[in-house]
C-alpha atoms as a PDB file:
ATOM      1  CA  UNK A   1     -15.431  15.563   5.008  1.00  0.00           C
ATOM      2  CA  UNK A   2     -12.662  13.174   4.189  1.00  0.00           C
ATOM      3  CA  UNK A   3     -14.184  10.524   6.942  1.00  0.00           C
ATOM      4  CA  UNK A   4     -16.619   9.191   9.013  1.00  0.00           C
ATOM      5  CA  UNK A   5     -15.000  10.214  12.719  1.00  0.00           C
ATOM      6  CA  UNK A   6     -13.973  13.892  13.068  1.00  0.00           C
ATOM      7  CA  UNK A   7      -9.842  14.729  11.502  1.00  0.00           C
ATOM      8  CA  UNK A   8      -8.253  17.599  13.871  1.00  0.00           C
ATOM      9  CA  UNK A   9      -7.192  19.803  10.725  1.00  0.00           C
ATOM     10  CA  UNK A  10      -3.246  20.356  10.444  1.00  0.00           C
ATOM     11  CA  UNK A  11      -4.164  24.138  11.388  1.00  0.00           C
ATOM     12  CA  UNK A  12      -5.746  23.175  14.693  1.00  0.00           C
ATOM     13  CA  UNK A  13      -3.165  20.708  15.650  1.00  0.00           C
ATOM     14  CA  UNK A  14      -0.828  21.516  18.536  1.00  0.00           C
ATOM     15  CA  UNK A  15       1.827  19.353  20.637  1.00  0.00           C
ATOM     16  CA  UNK A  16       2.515  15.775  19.826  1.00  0.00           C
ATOM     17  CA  UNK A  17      -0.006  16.129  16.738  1.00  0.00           C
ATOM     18  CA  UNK A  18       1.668  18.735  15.271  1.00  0.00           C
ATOM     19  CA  UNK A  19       5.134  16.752  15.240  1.00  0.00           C
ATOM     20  CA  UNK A  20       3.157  13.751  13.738  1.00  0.00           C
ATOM     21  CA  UNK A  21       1.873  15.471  11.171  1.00  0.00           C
ATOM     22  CA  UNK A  22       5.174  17.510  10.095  1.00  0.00           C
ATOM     23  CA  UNK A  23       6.458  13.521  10.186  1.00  0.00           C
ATOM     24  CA  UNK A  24       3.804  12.312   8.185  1.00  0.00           C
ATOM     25  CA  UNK A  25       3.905  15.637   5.454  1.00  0.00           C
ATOM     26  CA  UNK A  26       4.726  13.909   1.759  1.00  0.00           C
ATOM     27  CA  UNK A  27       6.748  15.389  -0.617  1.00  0.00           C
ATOM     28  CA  UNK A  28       3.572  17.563  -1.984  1.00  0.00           C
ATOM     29  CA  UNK A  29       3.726  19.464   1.573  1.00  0.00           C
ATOM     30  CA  UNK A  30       0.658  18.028   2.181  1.00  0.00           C
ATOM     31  CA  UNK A  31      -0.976  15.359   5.232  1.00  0.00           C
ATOM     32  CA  UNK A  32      -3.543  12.846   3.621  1.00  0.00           C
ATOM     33  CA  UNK A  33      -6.656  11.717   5.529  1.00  0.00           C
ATOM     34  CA  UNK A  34      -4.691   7.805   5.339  1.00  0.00           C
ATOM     35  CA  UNK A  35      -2.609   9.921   8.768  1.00  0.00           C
ATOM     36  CA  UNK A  36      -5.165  12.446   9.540  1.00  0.00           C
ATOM     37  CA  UNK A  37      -7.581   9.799  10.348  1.00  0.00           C
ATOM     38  CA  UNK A  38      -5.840   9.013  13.370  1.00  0.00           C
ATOM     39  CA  UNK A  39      -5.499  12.309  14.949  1.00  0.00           C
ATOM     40  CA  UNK A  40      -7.938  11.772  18.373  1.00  0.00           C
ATOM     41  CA  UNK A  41      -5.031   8.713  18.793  1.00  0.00           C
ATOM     42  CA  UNK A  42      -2.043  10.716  17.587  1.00  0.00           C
ATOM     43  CA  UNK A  43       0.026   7.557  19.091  1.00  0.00           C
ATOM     44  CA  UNK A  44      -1.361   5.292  16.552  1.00  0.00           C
ATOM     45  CA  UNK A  45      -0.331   7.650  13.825  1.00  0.00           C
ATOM     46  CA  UNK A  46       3.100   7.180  15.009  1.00  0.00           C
ATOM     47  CA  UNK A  47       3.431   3.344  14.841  1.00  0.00           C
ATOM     48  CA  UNK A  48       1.272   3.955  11.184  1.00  0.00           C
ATOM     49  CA  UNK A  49       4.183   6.112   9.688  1.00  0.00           C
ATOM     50  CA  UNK A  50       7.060   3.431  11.439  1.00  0.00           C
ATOM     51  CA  UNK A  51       5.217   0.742   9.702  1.00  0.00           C
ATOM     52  CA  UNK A  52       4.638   2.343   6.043  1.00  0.00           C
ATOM     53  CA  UNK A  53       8.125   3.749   5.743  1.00  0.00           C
ATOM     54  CA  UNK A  54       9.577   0.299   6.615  1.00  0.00           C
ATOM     55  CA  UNK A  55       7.865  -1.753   4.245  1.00  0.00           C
ATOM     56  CA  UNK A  56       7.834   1.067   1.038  1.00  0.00           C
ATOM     57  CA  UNK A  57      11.224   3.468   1.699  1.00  0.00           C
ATOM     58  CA  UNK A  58      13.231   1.862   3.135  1.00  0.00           C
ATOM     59  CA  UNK A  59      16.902   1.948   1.359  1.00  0.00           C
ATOM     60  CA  UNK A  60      17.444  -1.996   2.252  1.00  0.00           C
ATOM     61  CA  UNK A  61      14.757  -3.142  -0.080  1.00  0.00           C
ATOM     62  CA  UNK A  62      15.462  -5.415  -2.607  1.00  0.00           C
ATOM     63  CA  UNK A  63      12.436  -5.602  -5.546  1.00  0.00           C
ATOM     64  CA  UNK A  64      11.630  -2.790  -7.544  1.00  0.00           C
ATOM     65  CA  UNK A  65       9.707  -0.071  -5.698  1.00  0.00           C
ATOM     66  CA  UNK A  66       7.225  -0.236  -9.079  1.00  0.00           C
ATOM     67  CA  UNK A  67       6.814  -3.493  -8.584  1.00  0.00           C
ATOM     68  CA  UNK A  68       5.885  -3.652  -4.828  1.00  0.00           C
ATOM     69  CA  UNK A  69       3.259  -0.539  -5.579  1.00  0.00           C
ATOM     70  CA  UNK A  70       1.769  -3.175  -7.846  1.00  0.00           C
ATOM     71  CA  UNK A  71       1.849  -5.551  -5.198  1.00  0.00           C
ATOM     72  CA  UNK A  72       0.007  -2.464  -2.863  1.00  0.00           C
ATOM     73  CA  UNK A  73      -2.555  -1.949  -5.041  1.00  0.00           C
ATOM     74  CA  UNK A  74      -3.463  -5.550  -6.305  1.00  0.00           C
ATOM     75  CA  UNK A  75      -3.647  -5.973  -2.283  1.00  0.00           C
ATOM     76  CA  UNK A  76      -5.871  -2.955  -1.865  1.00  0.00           C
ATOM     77  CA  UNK A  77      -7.989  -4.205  -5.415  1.00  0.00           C
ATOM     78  CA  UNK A  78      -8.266  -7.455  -2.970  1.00  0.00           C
ATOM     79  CA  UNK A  79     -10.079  -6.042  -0.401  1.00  0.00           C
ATOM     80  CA  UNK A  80     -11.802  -2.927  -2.531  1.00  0.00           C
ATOM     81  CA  UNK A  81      -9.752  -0.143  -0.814  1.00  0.00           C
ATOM     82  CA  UNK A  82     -10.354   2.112  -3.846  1.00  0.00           C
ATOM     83  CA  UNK A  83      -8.133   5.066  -0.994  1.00  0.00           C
ATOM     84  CA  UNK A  84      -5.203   2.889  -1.545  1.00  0.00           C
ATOM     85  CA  UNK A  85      -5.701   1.897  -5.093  1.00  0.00           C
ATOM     86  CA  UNK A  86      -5.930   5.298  -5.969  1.00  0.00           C
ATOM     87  CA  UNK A  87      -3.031   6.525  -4.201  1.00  0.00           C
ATOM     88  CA  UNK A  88      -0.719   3.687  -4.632  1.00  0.00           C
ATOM     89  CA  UNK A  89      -1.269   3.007  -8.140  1.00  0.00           C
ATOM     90  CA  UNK A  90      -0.598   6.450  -9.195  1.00  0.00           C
ATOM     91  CA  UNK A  91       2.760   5.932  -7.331  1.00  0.00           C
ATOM     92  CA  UNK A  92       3.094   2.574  -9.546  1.00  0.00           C
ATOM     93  CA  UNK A  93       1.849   4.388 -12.472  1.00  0.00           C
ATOM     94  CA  UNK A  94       4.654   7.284 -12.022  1.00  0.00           C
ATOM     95  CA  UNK A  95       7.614   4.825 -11.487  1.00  0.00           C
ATOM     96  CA  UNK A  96       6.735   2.591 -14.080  1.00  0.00           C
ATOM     97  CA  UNK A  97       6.883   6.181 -16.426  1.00  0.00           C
ATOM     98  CA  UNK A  98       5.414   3.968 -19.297  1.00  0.00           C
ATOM     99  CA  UNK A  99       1.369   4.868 -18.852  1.00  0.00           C
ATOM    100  CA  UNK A 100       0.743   1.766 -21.732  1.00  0.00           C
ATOM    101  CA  UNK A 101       2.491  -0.797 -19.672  1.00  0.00           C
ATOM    102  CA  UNK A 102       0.721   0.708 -16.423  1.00  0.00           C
ATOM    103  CA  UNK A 103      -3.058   0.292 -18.119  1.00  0.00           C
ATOM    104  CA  UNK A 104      -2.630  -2.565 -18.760  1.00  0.00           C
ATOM    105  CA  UNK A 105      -1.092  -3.726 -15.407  1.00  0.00           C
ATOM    106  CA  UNK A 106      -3.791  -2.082 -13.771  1.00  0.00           C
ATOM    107  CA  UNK A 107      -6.642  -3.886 -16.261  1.00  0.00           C
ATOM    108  CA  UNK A 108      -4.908  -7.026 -15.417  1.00  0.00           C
ATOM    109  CA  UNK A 109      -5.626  -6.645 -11.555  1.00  0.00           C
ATOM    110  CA  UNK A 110      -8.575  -5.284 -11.538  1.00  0.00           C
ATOM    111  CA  UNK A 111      -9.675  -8.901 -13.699  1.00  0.00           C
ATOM    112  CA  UNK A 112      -7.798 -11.100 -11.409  1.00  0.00           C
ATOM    113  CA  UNK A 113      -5.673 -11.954 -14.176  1.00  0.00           C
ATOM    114  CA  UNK A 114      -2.007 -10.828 -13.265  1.00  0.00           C
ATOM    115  CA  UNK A 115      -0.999 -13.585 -15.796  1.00  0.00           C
ATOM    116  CA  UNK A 116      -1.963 -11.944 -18.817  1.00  0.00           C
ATOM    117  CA  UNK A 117       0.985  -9.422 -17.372  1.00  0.00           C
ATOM    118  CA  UNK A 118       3.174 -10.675 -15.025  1.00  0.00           C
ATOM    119  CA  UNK A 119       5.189 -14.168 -15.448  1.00  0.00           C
ATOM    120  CA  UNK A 120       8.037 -15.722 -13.271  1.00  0.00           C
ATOM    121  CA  UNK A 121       8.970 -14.539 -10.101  1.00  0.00           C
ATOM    122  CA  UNK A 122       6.489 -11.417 -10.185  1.00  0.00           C
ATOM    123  CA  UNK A 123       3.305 -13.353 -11.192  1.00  0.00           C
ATOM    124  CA  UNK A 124       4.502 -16.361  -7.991  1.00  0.00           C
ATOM    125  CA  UNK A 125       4.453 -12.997  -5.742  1.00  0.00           C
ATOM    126  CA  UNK A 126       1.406 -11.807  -6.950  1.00  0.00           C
ATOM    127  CA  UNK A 127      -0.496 -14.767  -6.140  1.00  0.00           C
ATOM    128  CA  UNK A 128       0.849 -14.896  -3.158  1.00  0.00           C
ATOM    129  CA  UNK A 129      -0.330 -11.722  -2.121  1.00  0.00           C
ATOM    130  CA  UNK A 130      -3.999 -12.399  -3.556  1.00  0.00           C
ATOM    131  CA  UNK A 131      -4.352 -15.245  -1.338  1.00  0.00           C
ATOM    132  CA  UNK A 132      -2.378 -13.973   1.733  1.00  0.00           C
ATOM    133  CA  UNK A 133      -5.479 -11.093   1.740  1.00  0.00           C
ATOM    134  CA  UNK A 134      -8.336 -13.328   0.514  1.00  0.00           C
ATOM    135  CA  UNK A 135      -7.449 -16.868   2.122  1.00  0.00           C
ATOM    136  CA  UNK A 136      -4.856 -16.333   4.890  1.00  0.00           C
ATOM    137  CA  UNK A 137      -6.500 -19.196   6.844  1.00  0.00           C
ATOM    138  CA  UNK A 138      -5.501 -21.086   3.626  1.00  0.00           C
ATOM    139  CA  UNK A 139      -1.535 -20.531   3.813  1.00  0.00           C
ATOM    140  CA  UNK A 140       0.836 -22.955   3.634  1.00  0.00           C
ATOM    141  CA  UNK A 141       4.385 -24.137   3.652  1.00  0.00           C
ATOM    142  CA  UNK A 142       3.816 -24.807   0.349  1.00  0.00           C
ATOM    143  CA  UNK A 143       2.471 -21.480  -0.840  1.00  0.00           C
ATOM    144  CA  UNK A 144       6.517 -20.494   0.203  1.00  0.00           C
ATOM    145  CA  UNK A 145       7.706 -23.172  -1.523  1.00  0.00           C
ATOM    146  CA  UNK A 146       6.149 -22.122  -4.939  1.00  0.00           C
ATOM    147  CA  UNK A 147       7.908 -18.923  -4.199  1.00  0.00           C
ATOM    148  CA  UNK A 148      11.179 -20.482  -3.855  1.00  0.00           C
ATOM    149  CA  UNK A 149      10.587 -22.482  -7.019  1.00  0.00           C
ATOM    150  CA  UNK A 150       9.669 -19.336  -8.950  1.00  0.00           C
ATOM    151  CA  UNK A 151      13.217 -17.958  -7.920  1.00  0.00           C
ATOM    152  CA  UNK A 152      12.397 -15.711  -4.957  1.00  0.00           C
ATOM    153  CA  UNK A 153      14.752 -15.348  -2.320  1.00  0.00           C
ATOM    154  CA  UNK A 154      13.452 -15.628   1.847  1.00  0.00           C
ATOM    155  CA  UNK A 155      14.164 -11.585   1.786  1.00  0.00           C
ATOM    156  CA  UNK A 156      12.509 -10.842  -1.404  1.00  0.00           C
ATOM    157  CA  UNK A 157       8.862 -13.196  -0.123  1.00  0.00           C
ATOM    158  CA  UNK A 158       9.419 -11.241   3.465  1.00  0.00           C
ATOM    159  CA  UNK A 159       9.474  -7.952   1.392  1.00  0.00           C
ATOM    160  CA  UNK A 160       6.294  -8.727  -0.271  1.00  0.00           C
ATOM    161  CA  UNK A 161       4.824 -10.397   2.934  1.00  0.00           C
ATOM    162  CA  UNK A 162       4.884  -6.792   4.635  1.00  0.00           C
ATOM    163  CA  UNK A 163       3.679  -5.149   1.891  1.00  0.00           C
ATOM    164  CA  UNK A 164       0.841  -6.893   1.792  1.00  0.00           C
ATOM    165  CA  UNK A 165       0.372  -7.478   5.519  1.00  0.00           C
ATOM    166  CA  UNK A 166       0.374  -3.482   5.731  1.00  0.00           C
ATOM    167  CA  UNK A 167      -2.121  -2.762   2.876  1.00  0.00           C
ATOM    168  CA  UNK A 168      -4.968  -5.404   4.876  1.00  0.00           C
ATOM    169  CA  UNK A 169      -4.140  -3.072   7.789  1.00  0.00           C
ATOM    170  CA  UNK A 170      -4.100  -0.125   5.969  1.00  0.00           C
ATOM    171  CA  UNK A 171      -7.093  -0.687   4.040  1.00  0.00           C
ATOM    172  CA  UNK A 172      -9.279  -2.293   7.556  1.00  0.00           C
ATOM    173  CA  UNK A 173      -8.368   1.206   8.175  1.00  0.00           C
ATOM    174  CA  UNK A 174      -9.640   3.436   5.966  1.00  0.00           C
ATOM    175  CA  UNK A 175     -12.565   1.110   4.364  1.00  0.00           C
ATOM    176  CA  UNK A 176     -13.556   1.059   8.185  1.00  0.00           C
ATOM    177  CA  UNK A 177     -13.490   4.616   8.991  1.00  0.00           C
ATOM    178  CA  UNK A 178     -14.749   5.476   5.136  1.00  0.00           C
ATOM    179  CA  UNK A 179     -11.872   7.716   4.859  1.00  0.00           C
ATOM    180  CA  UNK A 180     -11.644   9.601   1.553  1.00  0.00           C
ATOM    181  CA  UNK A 181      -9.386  11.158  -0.848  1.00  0.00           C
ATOM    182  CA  UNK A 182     -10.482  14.385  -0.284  1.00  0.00           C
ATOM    183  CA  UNK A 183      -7.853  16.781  -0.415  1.00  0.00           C
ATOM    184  CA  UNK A 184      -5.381  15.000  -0.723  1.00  0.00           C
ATOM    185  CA  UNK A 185      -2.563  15.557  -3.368  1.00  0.00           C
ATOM    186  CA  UNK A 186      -2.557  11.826  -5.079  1.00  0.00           C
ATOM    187  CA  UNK A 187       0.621  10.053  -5.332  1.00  0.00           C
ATOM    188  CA  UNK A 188       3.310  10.109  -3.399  1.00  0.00           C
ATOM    189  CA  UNK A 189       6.168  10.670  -6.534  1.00  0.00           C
ATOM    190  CA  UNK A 190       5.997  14.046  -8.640  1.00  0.00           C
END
């Protein structure tokens, strides 16, 4: 079982379903449950894969894919979406290709203490993040403007903005539907 709710498996899909899934397929071959999961809606698997590949592969962005996988999984640490930590700090993990840098990145987060890594620019968009997910009622113009100060660019704090704004979906998603890692092939970079 890789959820609560029933997964059509990719040997029982047919029609529409079976085009979403060959869309959705990572570079392992494979489907994980974070797609499968919507497979009774196939439609809102579509807009899922739009949204992900926007904000994560797209060739227009700007900041270090490494660095907004960080960003992913201090998002997902946020809200305790151990699917997405798992997943997307592997990715971090393998981009990074330095596994002493990446523990203790990843001890860092998991503390609430990106400081004791991060400084600058990174550390301004990693608070920023933290409190988008934990406090958005709490946002302010001046939230950007420490961003600005810190030497981000509009494009750069948009970049980060999406990440994060997909990871609380992402996460209400699988946290709510208790989907696991079951089967699937972690990480999306061999």
């Amino acid at each position: 079982m890789g959820a609560w709710i029933e997964m059509i498996a990719e040997d029982d899909a047919t029609g529409d379903l079976r085009e979403l899934y060959d869309q959705a397929r990572t570079p392992h071959g494979t489907v994980d449950n974070v797609m499968k999961v919507h497979s009774l809606r196939p439609h809102t698997m579509q807009g899922h894969i739009a949204l992900y590949r926007s904000v994560l592969h797209h060739p227009d962005i700007t900041l270090p894919l490494w660095f907004l996988e960080v960003v992913a999984s201090y998002t997902s640490i946020k809200n305790n979406c151990e699917y997405s930590l798992t997943h997307h700090f592997m990715n971090a993990r393998r981009l990074l290709d330095d596994d002493e840098r990446a523990d203790d990145i990843h001890a860092a987060l998991q503390s609430g203490e990106p400081q004791r890594v991060f400084s600058g620019k990174y550390l301004a968009l990693l608070e920023y993040a933290a409190k988008l997910t934990v406090n958005v009622c709490g946002m302010a113009k001046t939230d950007i403007d420490a961003l600005a100060a810190a030497g981000c660019d509009d494009g750069e704090i948009l970049e980060v903005n999406q990440v994060v704004a997909y990871f609380n979906y992402s996460n209400r998603l699988l946290n709510g539907l208790g989907v696991t890692t079951e089967g699937d092939a972690i990480g999306y970079y061999r």
